[in-house]
Protein backbone atom coordinates (compact mmCIF):
# COMPACT_ATOMS: atom_id res chain seq x y z
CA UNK A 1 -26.34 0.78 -102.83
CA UNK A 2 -24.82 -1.67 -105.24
CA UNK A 3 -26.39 -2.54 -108.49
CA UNK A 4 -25.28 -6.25 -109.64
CA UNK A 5 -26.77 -7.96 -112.33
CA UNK A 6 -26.48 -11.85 -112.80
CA UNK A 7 -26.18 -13.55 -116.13
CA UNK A 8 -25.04 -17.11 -117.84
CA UNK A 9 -27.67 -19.19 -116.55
CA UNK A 10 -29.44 -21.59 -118.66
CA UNK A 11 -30.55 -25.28 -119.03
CA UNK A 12 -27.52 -27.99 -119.04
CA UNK A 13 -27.35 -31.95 -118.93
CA UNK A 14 -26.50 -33.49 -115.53
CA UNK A 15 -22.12 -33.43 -115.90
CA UNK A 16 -22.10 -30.04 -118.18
CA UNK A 17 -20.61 -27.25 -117.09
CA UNK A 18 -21.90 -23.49 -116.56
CA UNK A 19 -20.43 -20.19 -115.97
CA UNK A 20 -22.23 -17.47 -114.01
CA UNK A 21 -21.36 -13.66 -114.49
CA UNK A 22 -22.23 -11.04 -111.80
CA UNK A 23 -21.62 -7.63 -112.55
CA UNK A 24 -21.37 -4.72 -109.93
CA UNK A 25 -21.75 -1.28 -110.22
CA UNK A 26 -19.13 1.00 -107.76
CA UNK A 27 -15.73 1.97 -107.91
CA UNK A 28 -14.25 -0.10 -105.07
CA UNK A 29 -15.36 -3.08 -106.34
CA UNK A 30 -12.04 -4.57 -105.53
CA UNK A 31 -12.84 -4.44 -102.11
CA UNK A 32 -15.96 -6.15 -101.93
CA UNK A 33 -16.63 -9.27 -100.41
CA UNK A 34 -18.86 -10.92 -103.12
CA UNK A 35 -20.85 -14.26 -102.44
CA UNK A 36 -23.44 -16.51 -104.69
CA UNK A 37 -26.46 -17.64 -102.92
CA UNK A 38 -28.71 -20.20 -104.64
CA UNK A 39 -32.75 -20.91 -104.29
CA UNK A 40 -34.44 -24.45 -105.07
CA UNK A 41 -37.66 -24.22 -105.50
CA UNK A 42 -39.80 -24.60 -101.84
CA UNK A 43 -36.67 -23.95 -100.32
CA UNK A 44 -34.69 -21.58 -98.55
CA UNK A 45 -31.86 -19.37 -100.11
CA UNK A 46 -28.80 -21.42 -99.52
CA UNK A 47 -25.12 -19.92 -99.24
CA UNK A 48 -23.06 -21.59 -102.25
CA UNK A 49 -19.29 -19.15 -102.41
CA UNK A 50 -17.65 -16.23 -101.21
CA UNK A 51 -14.33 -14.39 -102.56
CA UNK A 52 -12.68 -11.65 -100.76
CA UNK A 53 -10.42 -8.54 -102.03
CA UNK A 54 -7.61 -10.92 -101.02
CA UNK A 55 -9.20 -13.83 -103.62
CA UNK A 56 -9.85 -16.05 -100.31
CA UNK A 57 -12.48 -18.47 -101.13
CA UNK A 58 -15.11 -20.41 -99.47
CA UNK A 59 -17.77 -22.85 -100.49
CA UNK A 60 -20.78 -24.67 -99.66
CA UNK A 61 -20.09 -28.55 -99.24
CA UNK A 62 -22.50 -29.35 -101.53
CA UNK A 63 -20.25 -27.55 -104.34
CA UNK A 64 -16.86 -28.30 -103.05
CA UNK A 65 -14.74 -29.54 -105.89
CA UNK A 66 -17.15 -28.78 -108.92
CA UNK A 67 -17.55 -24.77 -108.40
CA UNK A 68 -15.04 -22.19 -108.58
CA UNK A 69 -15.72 -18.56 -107.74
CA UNK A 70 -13.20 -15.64 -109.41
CA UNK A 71 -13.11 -12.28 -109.81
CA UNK A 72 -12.20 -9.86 -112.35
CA UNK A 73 -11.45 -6.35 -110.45
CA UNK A 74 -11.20 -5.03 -113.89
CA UNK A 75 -14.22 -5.59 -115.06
CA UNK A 76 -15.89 -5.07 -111.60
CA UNK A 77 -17.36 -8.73 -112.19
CA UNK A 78 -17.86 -11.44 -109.98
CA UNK A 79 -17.78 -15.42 -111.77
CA UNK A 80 -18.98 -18.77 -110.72
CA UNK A 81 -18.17 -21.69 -112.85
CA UNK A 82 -19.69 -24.75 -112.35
CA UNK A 83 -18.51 -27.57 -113.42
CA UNK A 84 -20.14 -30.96 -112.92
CA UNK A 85 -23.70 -30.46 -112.54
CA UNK A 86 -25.83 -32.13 -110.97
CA UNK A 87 -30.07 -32.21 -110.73
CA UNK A 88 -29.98 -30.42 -107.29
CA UNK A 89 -27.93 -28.08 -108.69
CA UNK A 90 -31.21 -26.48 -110.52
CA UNK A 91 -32.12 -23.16 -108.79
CA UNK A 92 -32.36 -19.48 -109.27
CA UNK A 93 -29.06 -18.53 -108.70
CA UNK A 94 -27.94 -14.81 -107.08
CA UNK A 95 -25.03 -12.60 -106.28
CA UNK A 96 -24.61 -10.82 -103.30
CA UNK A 97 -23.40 -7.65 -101.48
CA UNK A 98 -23.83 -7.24 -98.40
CA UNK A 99 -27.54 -6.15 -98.27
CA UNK A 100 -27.66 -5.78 -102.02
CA UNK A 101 -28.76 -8.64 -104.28
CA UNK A 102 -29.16 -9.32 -107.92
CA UNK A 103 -32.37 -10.10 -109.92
CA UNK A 104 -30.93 -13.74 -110.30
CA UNK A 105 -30.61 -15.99 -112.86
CA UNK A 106 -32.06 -19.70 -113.59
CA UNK A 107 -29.66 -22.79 -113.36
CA UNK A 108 -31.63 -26.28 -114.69
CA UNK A 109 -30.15 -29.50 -114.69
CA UNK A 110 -31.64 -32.16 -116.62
CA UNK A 111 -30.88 -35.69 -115.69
């Protein structure tokens, strides 16, 4: 089992910017597939970016163009910044592995 822990969320102005931290416990971190998931509240989890061990990325539509996801195998952390927000950004955001998910951590937009 992998332990991740999420961090960086906060409350920003519609157009501000936010960076999201994920960091994973294991020593082949590098070879994870990572991915961010993101919850609205009264809806479902929603898929928002993936990064493979080859840095291949992947993204919702919705967040095409305004979020970027890296990694740092050094520092067996996962990053999502987001750039551009917008009001339906505003969810609990989480990072996952395989089965294994963070606590999450609160993104609010204001308009």
């Amino acid at each position: 089992q992998v332990q991740l822990v999420e961090s960086g969320g906060g409350l920003v102005q519609a157009g501000g910017s936010l960076r999201l931290s994920c960091a994973a416990s294991g020593r082949t971190f590098g070879l994870y597939l990572m991915k961010w998931f993101r919850q609205a509240p009264g809806k479902e989890r929603e898929f928002v970016a993936t990064i493979d061990r080859n840095r291949s990325r992947y993204y919702a539509d919705s967040v095409k163009g305004r979020f970027t996801i890296s990694r740092d195998n050094a520092k067996n952390t996962v990053y999502l910044q987001m750039n551009s927000l917008k009001p339906e950004d505003t969810a609990v955001y989480y990072c996952n592995k395989d089965s294994d998910w963070g606590q999450g951590t609160q993104v609010t937009v204001s308009s």
